[in-house]
N, C-alpha and C. Protein backbone atom coordinates (compact mmCIF):
# COMPACT_ATOMS: atom_id res chain seq x y z
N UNK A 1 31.34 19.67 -16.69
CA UNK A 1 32.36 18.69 -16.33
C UNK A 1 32.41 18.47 -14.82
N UNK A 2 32.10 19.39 -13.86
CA UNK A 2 32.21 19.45 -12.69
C UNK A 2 31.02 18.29 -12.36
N UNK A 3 30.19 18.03 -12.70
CA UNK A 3 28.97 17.08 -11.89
C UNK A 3 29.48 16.22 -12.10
N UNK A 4 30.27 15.69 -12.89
CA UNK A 4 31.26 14.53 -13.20
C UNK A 4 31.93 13.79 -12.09
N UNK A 5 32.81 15.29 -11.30
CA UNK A 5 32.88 14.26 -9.69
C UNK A 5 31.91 14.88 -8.74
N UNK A 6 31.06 15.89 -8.63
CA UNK A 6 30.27 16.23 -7.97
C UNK A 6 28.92 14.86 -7.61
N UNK A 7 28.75 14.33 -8.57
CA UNK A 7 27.77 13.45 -8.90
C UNK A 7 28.18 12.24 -8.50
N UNK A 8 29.52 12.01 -8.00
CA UNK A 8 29.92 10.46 -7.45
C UNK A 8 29.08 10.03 -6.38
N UNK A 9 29.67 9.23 -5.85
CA UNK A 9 28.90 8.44 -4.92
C UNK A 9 29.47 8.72 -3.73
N UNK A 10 28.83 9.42 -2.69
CA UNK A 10 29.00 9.73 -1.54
C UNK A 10 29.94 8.60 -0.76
N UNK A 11 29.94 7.67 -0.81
CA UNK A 11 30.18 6.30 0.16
C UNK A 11 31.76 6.50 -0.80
N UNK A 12 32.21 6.90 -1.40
CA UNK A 12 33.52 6.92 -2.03
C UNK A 12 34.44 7.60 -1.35
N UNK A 13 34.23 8.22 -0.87
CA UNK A 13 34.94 9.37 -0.40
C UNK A 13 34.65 9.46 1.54
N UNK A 14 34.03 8.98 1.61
CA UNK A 14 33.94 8.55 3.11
C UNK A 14 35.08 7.68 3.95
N UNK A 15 35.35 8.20 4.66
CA UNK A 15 36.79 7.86 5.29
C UNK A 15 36.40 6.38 6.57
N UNK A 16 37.39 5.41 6.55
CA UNK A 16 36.92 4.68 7.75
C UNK A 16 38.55 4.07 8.10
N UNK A 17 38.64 3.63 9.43
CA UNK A 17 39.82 3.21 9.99
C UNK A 17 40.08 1.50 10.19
N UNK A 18 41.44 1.12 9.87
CA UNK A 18 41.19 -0.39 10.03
C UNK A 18 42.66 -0.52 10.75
N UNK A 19 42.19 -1.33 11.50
CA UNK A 19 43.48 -2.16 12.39
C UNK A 19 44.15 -3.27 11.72
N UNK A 20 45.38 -2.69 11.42
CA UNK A 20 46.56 -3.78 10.74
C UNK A 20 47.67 -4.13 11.03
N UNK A 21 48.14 -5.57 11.65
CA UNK A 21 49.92 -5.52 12.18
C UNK A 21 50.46 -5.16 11.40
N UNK A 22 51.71 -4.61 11.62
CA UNK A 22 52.47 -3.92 10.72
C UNK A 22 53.78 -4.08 11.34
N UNK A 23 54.63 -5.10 10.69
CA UNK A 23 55.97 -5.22 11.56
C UNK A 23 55.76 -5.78 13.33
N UNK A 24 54.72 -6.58 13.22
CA UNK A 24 54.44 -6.53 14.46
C UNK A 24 53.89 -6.03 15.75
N UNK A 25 53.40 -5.03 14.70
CA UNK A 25 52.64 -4.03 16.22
C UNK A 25 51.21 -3.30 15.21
N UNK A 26 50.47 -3.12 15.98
CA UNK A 26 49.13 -3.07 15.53
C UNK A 26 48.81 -1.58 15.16
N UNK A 27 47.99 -1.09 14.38
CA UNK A 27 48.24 0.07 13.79
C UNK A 27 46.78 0.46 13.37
N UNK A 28 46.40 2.19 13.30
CA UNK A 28 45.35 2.17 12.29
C UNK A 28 45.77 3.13 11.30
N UNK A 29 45.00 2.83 11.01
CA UNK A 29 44.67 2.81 9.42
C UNK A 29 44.01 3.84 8.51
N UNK A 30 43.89 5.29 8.55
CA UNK A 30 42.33 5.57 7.70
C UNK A 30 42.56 5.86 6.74
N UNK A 31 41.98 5.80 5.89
CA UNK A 31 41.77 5.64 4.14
C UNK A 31 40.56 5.89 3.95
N UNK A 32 40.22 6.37 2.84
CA UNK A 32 38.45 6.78 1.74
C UNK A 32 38.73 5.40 1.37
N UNK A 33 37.25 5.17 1.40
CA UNK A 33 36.55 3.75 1.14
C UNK A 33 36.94 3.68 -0.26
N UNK A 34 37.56 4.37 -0.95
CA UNK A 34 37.77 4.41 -2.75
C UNK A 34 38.90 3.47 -2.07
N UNK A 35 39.86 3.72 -1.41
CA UNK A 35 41.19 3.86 -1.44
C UNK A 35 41.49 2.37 -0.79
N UNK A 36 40.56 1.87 0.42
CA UNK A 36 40.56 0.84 0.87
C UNK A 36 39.87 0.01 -0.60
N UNK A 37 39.30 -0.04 -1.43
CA UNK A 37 38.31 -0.90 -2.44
C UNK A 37 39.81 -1.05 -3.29
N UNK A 38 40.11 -0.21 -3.81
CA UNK A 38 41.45 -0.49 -4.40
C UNK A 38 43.01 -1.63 -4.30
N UNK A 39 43.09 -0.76 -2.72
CA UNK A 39 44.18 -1.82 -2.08
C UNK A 39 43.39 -3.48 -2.16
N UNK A 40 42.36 -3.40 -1.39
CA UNK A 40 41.81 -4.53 -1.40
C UNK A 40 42.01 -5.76 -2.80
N UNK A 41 41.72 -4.70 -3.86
CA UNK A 41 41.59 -5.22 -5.69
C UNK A 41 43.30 -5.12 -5.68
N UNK A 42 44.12 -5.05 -5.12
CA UNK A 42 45.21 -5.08 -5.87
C UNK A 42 46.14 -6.58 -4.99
N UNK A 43 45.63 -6.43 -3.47
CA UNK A 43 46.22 -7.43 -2.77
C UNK A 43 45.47 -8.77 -3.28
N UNK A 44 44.07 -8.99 -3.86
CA UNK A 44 43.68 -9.90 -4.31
C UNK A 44 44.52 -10.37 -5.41
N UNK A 45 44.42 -9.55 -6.56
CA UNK A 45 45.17 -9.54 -7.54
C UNK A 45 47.08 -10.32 -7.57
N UNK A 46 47.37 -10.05 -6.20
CA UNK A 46 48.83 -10.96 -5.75
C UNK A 46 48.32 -11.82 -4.75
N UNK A 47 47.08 -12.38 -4.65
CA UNK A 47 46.46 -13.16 -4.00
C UNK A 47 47.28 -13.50 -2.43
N UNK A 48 47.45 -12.13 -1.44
CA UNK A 48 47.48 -11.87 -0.68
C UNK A 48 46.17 -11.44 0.38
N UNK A 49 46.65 -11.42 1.53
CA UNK A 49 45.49 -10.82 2.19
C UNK A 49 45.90 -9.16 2.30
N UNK A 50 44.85 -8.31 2.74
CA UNK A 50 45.05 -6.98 2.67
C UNK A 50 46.19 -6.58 3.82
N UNK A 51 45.93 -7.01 4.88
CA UNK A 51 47.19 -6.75 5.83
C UNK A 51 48.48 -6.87 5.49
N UNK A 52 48.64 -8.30 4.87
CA UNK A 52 49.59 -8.64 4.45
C UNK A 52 50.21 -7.69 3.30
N UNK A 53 49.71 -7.25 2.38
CA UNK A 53 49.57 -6.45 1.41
C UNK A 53 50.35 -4.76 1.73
N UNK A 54 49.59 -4.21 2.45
CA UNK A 54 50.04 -3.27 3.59
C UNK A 54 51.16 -3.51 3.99
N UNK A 55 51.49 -4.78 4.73
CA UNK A 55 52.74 -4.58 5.20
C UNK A 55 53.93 -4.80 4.69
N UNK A 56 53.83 -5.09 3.50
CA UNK A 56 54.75 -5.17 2.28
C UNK A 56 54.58 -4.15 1.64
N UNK A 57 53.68 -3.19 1.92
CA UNK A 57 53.61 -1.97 0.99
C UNK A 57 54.53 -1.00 1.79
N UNK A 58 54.44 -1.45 3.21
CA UNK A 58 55.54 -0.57 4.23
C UNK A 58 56.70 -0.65 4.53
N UNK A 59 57.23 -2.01 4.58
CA UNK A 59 58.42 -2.75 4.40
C UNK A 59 59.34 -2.15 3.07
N UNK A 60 58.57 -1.92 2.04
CA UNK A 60 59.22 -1.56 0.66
C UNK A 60 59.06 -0.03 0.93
N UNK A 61 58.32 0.81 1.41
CA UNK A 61 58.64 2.24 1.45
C UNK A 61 59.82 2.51 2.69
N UNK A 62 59.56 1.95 3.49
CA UNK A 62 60.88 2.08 4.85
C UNK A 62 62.49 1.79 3.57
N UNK A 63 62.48 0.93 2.75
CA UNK A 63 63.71 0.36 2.27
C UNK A 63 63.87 1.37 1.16
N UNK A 64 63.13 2.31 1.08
CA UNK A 64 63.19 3.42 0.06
C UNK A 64 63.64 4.32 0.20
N UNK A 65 63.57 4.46 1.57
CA UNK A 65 63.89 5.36 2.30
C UNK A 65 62.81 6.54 2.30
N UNK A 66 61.76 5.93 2.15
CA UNK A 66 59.88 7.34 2.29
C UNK A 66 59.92 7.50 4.02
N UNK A 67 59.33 8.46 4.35
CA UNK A 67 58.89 8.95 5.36
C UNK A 67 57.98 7.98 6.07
N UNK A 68 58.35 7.19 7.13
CA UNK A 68 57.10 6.21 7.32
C UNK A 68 55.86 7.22 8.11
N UNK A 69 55.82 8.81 8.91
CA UNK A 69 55.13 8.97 9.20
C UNK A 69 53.89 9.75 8.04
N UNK A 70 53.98 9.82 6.92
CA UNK A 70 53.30 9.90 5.54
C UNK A 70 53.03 8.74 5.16
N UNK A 71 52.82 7.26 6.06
CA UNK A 71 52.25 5.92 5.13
C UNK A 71 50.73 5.99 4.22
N UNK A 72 49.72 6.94 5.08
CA UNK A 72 48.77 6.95 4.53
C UNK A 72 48.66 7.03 3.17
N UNK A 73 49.50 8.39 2.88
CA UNK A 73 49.82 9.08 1.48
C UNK A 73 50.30 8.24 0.50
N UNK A 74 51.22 7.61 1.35
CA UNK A 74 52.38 6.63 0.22
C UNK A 74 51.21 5.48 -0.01
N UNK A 75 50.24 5.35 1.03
CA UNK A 75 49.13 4.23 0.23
C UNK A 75 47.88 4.93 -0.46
N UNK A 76 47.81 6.06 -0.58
CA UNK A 76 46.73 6.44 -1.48
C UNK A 76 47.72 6.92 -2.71
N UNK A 77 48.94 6.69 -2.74
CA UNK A 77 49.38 7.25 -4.39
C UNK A 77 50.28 5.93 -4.82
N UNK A 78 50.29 4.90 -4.18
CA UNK A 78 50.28 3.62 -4.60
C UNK A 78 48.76 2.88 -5.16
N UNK A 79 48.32 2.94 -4.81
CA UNK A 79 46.68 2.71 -5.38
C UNK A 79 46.30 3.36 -6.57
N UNK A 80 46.57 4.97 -6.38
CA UNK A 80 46.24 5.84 -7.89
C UNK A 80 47.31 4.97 -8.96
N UNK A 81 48.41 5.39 -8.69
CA UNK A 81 49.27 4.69 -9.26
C UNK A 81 49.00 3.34 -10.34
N UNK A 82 48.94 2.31 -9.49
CA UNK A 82 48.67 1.10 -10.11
C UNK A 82 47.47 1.24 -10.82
N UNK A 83 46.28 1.93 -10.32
CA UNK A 83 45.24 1.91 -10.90
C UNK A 83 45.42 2.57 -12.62
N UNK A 84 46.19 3.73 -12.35
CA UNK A 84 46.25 4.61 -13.99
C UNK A 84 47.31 3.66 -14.63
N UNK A 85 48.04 2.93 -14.04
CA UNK A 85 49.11 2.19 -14.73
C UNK A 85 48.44 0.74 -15.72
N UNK A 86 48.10 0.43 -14.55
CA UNK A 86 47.44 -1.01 -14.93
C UNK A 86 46.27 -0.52 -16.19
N UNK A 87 45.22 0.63 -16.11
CA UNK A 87 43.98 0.86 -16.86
C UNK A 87 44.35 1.91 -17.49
N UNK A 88 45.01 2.60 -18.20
CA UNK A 88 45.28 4.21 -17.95
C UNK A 88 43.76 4.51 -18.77
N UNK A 89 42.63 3.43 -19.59
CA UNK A 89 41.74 4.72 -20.43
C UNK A 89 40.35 3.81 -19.19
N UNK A 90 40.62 3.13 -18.56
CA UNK A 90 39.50 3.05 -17.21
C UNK A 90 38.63 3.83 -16.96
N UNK A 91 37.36 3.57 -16.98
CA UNK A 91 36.53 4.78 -16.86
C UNK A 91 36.60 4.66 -15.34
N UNK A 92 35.82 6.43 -15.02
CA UNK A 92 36.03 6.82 -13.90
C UNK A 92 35.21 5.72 -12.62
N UNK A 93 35.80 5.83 -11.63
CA UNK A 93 34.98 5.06 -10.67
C UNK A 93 33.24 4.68 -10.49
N UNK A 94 32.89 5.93 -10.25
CA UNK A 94 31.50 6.61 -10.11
C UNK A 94 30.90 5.53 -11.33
N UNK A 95 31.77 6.22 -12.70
CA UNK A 95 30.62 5.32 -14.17
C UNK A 95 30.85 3.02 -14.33
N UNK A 96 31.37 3.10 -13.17
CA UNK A 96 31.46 1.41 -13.05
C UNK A 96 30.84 1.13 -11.40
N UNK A 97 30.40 1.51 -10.71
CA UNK A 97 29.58 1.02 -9.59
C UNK A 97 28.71 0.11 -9.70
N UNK A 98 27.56 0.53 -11.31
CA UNK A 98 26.80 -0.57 -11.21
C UNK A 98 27.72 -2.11 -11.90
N UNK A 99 28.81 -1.88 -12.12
CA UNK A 99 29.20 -2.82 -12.89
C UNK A 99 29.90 -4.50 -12.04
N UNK A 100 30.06 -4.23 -10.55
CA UNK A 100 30.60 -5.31 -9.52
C UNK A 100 31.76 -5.32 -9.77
N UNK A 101 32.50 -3.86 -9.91
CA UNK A 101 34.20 -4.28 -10.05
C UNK A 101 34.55 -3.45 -8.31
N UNK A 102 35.86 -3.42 -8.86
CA UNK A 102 36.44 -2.51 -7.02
C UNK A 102 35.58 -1.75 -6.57
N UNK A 103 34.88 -0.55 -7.50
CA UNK A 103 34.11 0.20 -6.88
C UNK A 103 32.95 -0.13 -6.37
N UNK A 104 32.03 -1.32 -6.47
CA UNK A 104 30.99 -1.26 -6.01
C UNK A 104 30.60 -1.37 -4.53
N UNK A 105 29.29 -0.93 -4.82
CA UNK A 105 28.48 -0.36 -3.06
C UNK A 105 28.46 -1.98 -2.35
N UNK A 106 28.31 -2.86 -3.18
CA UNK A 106 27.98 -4.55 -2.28
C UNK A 106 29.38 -4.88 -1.77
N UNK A 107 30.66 -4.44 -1.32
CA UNK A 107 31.74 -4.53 -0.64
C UNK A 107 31.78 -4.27 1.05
């Protein structure tokens, strides 16, 4: 069972940083490329742009009263989230790469 995520795809789990206004002031960002492919598929999905997306994802955790210095977190378990919600029997990432959905390498 272990080669299961052992066997993913390296480029998944690789971390990268993105610059996003946020309330007006410019910010980064880092997230696993899983995590950015996701947000990306979900701000499309409300046919938003990703910034925009983000900053409504922050706007609504500040009014929640979440920790804004944990945003990262609150956006990688907003992503899991929607993802098991929206798919809950979704196969795993890794087994749809070749397929051109969120996960794939041509992004």
């Amino acid at each position: 069972m272990l080669s299961l995520f052992t066997g993913a795809n390296p480029e998944l789990w690789q971390s990268r940083s993105r610059s996003i206004r946020i309330a007006g002031v410019v910010t980064s960002i880092r997230l696993e490329n899983i995590f950015w492919r996701t947000l990306e598929g979900i701000a499309a999905e409300y046919k938003v742009s990703l910034p925009n997306f983000v900053g409504r994802l922050y706007e609504e955790s500040l009014e929640a009263g979440h920790d804004k210095n944990n945003f990262t977190s609150f956006l990688r378990v907003s992503a899991m989230y929607y993802t098991l919600k929206e798919n809950p029997k979704e196969p795993l990432p890794d087994q749809i790469l070749s397929q051109g959905t969120l996960w794939s390498r041509d992004k």
